[in-house]
N, C-alpha and C. Protein backbone atom coordinates (compact mmCIF):
# COMPACT_ATOMS: atom_id res chain seq x y z
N UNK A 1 -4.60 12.98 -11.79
CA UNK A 1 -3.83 12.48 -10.66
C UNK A 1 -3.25 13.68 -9.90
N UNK A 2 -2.93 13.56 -9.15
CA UNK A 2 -2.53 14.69 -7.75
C UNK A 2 -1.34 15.01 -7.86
N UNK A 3 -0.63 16.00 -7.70
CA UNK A 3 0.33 16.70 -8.33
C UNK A 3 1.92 16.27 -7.27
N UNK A 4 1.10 16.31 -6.27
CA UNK A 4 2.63 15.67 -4.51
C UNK A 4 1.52 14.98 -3.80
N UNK A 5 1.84 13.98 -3.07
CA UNK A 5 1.07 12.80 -2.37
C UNK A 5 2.53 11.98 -1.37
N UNK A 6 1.91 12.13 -0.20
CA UNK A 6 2.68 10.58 0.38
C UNK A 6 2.03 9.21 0.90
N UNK A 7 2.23 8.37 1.01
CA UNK A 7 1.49 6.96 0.59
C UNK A 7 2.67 6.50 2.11
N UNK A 8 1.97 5.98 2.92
CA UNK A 8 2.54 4.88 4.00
C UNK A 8 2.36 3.36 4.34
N UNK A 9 2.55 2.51 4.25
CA UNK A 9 2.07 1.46 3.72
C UNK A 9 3.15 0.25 5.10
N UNK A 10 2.19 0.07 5.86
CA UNK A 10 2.45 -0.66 6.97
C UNK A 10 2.24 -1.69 7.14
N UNK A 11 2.85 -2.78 8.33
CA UNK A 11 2.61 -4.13 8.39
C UNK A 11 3.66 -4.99 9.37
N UNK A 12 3.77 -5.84 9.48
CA UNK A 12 4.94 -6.75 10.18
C UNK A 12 6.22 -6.91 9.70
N UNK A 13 7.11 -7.26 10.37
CA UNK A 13 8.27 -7.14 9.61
C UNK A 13 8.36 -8.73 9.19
N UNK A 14 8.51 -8.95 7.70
CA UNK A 14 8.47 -10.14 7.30
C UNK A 14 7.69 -10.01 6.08
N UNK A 15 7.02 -9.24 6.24
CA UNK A 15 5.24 -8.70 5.30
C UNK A 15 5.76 -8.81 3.98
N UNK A 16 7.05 -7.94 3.99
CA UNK A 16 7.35 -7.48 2.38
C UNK A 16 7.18 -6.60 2.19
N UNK A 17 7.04 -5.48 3.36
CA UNK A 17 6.53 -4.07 3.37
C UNK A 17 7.45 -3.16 2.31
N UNK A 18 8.92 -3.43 2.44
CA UNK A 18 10.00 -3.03 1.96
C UNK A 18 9.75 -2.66 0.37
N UNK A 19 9.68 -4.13 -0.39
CA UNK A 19 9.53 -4.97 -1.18
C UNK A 19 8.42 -4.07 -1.97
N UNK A 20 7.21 -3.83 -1.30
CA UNK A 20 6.07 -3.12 -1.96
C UNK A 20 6.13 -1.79 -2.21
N UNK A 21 6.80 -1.20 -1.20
CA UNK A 21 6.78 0.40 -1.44
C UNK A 21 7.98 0.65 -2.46
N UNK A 22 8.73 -0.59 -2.99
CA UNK A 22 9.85 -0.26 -3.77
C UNK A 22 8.54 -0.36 -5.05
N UNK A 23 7.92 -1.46 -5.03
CA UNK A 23 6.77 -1.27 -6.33
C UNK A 23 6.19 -0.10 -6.43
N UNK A 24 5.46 0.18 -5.26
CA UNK A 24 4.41 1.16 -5.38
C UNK A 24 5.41 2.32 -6.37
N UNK A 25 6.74 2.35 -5.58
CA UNK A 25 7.36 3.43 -6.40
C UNK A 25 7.60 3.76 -7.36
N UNK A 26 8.02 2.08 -7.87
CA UNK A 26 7.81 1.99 -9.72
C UNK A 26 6.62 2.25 -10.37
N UNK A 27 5.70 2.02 -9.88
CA UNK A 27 4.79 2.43 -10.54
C UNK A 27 4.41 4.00 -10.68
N UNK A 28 4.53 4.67 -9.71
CA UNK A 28 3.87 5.68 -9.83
C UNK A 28 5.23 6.53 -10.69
N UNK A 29 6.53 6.40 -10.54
CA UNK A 29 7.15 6.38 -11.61
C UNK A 29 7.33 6.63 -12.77
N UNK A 30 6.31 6.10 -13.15
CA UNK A 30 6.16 5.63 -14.51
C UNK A 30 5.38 6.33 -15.00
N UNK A 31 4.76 7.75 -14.10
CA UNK A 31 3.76 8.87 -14.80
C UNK A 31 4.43 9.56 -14.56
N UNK A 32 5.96 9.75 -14.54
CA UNK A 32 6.88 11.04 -14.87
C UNK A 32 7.02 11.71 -12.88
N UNK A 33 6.64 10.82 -11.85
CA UNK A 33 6.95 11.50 -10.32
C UNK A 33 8.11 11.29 -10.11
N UNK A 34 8.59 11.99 -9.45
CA UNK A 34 9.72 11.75 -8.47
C UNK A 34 9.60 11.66 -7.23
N UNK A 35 10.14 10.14 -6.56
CA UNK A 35 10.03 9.52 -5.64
C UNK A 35 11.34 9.82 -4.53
N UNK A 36 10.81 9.86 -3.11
CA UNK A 36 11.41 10.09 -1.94
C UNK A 36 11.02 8.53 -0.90
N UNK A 37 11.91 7.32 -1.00
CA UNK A 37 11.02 6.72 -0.20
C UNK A 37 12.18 6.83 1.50
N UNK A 38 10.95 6.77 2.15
CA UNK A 38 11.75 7.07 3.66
C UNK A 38 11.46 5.21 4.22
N UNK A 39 12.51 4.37 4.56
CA UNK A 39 11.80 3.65 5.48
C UNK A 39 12.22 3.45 6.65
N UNK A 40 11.67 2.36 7.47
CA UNK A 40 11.48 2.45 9.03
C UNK A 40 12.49 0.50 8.87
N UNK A 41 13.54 0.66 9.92
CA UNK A 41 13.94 -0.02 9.57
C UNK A 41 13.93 -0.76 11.29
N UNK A 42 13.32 -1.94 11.31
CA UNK A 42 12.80 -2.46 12.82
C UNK A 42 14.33 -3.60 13.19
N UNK A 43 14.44 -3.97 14.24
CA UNK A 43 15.01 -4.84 15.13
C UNK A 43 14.84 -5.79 13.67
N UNK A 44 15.73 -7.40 13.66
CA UNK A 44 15.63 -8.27 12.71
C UNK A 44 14.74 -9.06 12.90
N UNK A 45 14.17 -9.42 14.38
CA UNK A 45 13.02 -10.33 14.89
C UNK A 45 12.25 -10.13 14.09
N UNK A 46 11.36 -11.25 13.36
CA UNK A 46 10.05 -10.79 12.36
C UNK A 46 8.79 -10.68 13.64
N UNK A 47 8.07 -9.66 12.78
CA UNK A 47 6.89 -10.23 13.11
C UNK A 47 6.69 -8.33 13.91
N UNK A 48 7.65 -7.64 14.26
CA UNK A 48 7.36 -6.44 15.10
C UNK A 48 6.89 -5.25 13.71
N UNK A 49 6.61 -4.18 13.89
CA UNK A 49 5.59 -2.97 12.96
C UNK A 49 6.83 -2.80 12.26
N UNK A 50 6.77 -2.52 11.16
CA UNK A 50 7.86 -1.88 9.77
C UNK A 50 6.80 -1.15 9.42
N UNK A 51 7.53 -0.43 7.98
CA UNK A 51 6.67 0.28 7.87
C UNK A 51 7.77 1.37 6.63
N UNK A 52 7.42 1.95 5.31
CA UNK A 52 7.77 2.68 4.32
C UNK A 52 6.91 3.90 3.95
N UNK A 53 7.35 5.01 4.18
CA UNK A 53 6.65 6.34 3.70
C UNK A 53 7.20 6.53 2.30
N UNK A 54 6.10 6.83 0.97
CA UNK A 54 6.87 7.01 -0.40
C UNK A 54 6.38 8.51 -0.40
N UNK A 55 6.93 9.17 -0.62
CA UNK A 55 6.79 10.53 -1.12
C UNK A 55 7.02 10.84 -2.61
N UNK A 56 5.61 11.52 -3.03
CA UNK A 56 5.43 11.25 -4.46
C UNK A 56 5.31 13.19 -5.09
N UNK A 57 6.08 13.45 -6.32
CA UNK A 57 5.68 14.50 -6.61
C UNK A 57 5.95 15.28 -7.80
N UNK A 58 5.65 15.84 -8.37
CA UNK A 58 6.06 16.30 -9.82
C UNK A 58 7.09 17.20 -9.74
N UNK A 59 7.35 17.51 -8.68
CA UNK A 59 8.78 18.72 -8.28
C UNK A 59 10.13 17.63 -7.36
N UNK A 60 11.14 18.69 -7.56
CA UNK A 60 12.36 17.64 -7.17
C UNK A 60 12.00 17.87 -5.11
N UNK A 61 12.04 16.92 -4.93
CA UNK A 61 11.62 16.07 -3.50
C UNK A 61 13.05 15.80 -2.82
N UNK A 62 13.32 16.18 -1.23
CA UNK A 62 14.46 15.63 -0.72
C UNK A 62 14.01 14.69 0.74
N UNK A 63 12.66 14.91 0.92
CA UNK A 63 12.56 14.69 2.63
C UNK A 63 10.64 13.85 1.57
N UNK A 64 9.98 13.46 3.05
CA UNK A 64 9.40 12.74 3.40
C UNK A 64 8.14 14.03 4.21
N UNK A 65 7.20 13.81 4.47
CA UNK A 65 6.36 14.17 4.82
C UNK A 65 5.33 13.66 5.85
N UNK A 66 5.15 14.69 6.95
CA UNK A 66 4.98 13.66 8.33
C UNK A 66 3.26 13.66 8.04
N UNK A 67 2.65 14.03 6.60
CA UNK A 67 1.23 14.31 6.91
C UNK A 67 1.47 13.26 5.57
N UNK A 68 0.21 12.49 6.08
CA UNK A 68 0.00 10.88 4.61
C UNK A 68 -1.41 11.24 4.25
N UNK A 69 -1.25 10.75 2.94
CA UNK A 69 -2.35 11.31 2.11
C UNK A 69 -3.04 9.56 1.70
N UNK A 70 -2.40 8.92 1.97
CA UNK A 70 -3.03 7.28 1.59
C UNK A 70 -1.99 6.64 3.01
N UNK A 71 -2.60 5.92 3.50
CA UNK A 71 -2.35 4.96 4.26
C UNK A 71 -2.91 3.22 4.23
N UNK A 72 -1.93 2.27 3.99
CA UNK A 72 -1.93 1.12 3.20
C UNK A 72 -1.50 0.13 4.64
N UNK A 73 -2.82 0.06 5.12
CA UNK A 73 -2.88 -0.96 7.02
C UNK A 73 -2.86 -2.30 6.46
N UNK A 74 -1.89 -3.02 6.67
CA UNK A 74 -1.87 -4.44 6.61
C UNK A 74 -2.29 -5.03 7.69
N UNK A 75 -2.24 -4.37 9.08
CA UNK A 75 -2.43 -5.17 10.12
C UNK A 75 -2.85 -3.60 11.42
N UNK A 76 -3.55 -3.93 12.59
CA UNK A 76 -3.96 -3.07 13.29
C UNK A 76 -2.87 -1.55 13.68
N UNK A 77 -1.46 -2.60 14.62
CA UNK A 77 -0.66 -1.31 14.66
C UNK A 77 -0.54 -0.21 13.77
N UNK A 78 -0.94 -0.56 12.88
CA UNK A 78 -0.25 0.86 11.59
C UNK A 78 -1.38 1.61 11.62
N UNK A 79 -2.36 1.22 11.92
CA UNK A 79 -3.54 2.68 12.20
C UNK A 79 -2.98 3.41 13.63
N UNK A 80 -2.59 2.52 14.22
CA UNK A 80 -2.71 3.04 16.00
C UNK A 80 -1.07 3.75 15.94
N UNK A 81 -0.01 3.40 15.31
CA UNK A 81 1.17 4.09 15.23
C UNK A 81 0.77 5.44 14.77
N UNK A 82 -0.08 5.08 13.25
CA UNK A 82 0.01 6.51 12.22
C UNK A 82 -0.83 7.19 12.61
N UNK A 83 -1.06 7.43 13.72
CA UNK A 83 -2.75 7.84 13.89
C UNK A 83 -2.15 9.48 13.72
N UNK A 84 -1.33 10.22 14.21
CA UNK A 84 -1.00 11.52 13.99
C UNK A 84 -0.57 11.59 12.72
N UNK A 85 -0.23 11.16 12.08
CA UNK A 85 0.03 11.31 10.28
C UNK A 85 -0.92 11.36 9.39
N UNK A 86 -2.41 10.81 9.94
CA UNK A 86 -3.72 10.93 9.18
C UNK A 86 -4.29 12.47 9.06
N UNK A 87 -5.14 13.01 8.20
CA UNK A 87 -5.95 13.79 8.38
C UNK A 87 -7.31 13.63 7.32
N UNK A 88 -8.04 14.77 7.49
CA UNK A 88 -9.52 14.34 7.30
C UNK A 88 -9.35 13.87 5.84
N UNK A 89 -8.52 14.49 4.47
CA UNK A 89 -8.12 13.97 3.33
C UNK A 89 -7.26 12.40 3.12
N UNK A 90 -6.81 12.20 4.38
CA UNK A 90 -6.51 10.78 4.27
C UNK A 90 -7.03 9.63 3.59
N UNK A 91 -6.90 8.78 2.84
CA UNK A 91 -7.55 7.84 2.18
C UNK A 91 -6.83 6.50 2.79
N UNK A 92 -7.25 5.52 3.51
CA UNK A 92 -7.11 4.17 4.30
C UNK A 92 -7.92 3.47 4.03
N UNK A 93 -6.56 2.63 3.15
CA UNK A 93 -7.23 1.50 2.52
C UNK A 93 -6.10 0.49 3.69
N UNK A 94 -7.31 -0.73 4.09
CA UNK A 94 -7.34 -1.65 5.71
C UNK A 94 -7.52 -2.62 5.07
N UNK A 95 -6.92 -3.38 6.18
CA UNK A 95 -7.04 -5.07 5.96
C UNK A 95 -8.14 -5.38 6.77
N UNK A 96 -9.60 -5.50 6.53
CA UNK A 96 -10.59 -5.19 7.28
C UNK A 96 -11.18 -6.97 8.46
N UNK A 97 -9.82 -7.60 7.90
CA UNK A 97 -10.48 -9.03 8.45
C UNK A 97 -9.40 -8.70 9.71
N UNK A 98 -8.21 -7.45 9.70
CA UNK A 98 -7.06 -7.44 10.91
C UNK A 98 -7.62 -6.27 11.45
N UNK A 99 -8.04 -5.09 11.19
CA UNK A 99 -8.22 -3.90 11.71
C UNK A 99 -9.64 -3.36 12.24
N UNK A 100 -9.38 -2.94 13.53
CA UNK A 100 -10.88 -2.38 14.02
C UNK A 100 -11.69 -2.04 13.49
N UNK A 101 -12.77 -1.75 13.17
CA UNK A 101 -13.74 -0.65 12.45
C UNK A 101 -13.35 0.66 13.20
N UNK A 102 -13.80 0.71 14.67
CA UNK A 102 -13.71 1.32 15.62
C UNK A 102 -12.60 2.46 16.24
N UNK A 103 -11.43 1.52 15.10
CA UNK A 103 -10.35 2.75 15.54
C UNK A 103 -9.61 3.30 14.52
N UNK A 104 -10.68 3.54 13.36
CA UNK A 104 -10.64 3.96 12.10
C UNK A 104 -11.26 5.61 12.48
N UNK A 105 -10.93 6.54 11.90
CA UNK A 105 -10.94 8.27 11.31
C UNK A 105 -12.21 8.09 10.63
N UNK A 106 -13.36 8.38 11.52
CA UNK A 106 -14.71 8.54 10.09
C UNK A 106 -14.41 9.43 9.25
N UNK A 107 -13.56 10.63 10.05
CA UNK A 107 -13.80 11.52 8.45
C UNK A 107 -12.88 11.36 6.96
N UNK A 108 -12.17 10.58 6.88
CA UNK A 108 -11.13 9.92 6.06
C UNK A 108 -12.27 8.70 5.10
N UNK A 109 -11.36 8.75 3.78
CA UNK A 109 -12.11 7.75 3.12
C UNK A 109 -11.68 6.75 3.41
N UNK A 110 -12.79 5.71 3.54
CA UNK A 110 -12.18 4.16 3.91
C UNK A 110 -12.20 3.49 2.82
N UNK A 111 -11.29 2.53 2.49
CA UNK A 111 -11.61 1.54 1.93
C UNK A 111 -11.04 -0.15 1.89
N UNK A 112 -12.09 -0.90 3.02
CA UNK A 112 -11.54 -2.12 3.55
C UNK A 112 -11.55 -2.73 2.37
N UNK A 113 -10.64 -3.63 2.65
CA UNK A 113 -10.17 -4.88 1.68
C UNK A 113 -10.40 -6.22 2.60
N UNK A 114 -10.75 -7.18 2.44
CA UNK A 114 -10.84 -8.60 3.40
C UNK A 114 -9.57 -9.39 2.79
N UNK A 115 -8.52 -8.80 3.27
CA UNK A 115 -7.07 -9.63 2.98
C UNK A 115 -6.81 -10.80 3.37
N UNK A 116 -7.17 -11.06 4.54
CA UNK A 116 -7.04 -12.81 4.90
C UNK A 116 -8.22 -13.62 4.11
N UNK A 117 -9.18 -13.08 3.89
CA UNK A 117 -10.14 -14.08 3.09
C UNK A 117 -9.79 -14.27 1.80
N UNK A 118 -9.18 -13.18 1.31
CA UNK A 118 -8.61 -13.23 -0.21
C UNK A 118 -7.57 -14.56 -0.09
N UNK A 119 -6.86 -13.82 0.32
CA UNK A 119 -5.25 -15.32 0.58
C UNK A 119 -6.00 -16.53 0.82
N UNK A 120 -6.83 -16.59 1.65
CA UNK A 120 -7.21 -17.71 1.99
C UNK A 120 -7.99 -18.32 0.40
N UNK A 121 -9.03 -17.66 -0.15
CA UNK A 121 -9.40 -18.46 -1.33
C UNK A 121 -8.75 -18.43 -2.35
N UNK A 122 -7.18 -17.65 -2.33
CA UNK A 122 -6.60 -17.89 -3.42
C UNK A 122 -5.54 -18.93 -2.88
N UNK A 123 -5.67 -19.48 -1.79
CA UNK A 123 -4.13 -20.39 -1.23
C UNK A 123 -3.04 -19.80 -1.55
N UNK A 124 -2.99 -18.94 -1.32
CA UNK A 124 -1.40 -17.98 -1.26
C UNK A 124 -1.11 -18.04 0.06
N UNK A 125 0.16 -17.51 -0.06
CA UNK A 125 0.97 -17.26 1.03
C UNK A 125 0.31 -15.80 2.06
N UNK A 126 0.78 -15.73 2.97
CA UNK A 126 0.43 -14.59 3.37
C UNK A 126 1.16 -13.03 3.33
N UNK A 127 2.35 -13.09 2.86
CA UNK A 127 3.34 -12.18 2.09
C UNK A 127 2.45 -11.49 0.74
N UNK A 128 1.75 -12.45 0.23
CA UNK A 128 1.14 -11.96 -0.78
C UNK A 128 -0.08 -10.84 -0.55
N UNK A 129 -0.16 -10.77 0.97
CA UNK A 129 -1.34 -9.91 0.94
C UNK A 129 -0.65 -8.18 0.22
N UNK A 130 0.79 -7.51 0.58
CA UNK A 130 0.90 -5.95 0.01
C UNK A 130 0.56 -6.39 -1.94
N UNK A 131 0.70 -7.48 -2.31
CA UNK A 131 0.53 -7.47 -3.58
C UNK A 131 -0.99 -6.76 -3.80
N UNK A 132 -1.91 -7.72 -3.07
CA UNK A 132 -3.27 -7.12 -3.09
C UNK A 132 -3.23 -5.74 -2.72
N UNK A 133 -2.95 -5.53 -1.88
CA UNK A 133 -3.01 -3.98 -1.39
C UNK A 133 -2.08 -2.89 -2.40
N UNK A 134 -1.52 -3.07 -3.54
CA UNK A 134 -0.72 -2.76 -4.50
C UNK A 134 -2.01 -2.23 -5.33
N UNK A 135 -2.47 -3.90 -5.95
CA UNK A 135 -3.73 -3.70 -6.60
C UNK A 135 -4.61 -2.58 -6.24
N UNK A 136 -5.49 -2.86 -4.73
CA UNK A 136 -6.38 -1.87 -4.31
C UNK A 136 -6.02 0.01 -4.49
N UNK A 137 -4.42 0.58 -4.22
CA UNK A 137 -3.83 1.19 -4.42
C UNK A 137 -4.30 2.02 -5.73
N UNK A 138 -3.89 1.06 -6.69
CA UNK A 138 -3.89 1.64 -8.25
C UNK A 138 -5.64 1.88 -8.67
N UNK A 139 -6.44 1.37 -8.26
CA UNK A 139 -7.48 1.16 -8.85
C UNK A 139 -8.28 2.21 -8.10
N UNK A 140 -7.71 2.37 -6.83
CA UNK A 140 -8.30 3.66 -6.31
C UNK A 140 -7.50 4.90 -6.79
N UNK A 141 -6.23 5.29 -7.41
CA UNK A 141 -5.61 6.33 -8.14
C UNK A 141 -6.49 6.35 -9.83
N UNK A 142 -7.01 4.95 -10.44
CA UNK A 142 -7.17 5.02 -11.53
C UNK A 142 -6.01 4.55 -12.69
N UNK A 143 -5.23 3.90 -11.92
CA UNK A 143 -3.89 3.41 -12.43
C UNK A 143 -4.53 2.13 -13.25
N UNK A 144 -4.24 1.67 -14.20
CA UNK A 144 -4.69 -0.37 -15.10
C UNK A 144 -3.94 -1.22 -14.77
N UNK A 145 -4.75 -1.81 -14.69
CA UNK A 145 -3.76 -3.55 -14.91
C UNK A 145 -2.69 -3.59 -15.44
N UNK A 146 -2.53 -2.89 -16.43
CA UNK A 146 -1.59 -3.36 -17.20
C UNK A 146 -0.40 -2.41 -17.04
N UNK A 147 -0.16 -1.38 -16.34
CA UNK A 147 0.86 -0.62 -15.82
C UNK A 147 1.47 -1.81 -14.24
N UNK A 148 0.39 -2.33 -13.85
CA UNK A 148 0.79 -3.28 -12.68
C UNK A 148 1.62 -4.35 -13.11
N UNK A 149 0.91 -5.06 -13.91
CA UNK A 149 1.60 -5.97 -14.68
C UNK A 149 3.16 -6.16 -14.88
N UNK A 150 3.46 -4.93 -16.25
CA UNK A 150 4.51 -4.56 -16.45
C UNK A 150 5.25 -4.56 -15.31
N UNK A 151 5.01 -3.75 -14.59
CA UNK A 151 5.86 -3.59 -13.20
C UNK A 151 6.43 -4.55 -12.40
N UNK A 152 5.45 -5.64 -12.36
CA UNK A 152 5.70 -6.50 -12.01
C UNK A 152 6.78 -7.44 -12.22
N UNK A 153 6.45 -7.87 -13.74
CA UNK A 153 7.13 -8.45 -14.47
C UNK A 153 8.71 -7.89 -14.83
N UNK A 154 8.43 -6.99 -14.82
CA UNK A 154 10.31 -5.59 -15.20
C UNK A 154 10.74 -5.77 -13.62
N UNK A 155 9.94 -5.82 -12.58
CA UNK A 155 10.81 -6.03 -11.41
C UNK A 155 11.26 -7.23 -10.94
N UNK A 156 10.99 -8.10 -11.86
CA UNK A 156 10.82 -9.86 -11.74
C UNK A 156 10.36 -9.62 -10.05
N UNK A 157 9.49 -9.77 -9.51
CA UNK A 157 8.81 -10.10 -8.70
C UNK A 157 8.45 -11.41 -8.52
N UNK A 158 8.81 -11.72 -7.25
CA UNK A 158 8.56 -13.99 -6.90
C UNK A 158 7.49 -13.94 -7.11
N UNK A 159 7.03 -15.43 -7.24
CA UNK A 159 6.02 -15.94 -7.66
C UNK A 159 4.96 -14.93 -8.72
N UNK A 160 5.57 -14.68 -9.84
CA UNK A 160 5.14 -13.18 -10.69
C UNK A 160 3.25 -13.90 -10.85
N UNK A 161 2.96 -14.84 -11.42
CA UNK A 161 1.76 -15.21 -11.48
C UNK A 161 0.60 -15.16 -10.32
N UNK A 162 1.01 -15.28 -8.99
CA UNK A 162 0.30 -15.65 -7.92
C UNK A 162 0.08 -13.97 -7.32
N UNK A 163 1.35 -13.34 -6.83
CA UNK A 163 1.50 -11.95 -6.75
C UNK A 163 0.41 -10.90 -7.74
N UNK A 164 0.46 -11.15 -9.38
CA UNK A 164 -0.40 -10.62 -10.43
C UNK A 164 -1.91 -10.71 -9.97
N UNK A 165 -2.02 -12.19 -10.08
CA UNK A 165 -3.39 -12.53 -9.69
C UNK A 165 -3.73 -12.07 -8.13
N UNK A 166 -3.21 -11.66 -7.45
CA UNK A 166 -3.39 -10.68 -5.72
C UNK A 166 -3.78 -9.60 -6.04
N UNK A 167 -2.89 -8.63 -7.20
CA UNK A 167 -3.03 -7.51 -7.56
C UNK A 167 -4.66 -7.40 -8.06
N UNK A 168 -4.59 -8.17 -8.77
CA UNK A 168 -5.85 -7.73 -9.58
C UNK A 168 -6.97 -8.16 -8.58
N UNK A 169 -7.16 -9.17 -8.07
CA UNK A 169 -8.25 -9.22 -7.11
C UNK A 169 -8.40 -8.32 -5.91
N UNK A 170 -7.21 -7.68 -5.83
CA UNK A 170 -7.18 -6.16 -4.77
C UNK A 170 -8.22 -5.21 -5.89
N UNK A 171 -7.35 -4.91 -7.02
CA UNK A 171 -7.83 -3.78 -7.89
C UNK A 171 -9.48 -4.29 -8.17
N UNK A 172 -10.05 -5.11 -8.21
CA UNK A 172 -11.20 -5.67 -8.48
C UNK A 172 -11.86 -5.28 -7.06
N UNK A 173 -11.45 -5.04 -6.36
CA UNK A 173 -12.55 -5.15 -4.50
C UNK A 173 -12.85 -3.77 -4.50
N UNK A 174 -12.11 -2.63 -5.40
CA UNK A 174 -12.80 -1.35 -5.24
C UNK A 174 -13.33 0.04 -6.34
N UNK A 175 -13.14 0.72 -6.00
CA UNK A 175 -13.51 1.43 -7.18
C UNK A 175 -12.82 2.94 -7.56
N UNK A 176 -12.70 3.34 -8.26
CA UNK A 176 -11.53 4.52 -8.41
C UNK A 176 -12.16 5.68 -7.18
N UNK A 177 -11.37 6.35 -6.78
CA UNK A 177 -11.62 7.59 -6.14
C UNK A 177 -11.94 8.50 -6.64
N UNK A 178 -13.05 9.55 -6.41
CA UNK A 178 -13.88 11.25 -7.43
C UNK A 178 -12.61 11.67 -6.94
């Protein structure tokens, strides 16, 4: 695993954006990092761009980092906001049923997820999609199930069963990163 990393993980306000990057944090956590999370805190109207930068690193961390090493698109704006925060090492993992092909970084690794089709055949909510994108997350670091799990469960997370089962069908849509 990578020694300092920052992870941005975008979406609507309502999403649960908040909510996830507090996970993502526990988790990664839990391999001895120390976490910096910066977030973006929007108007109360739902529905406008939010958005959480986690800054991850094996050394003591005070600030946030304007260059992202994973970017976590729930919905189009967050490519077109972050577009100066990407670079060619970027890894963007997309909600590929919300986001362009077209206004995606070829030289960055992609890796779409079909988030509304998921929700849709699991009848979840649509909040549940950062759960999936949690999943996809870990499975591209090489992180298990069962570190998700835990996490889950120690954070009592709503609907812990429905959320779990998101995770893992995220972590199931891809494949670890060389």
């Amino acid at each position: 695993m990578l020694e300092q990393f920052s992870i941005l993980i975008g979406g609507n306000a309502g999403d649960g954006i908040d909510s996830a990057g507090l996970i993502l944090a526990r988790i990664l956590n839990q391999f001895g990092f120390r976490i910096y999370i910066y977030r973006d805190y929007p108007s109360l109207i739902r529905g406008g761009h939010t958005f959480s930068i986690i800054r991850v690193s094996r050394k003591k961390i005070a600030a946030h980092s304007n260059r992202i090493d994973f970017l976590l698109a729930l919905q189009q704006d967050c490519i077109d906001l972050h577009k100066d925060k990407i670079c060619e090492q970027t890894v963007i993992i997309y909600n590929s049923d919300l986001v362009k092909n077209d206004s995606l970084p070829l030289q960055c690794k992609l890796l779409p997820v079909p988030l509304e089709n998921i929700i849709k055949e699991e009848k979840a909510a649509p909040v549940t999609r950062n759960a999936c994108m949690i999943g996809v997350f870990c499975k591209a670091l090489g992180i298990t199930k069962n570190v998700i799990e835990y996490i889950f469960k120690k954070n009592k997370v709503p609907d812990l069963d429905v959320n779990i089962r998101l995770a893992f069908r995220g972590f199931e849509s891809v494949e670890c990163l060389k």
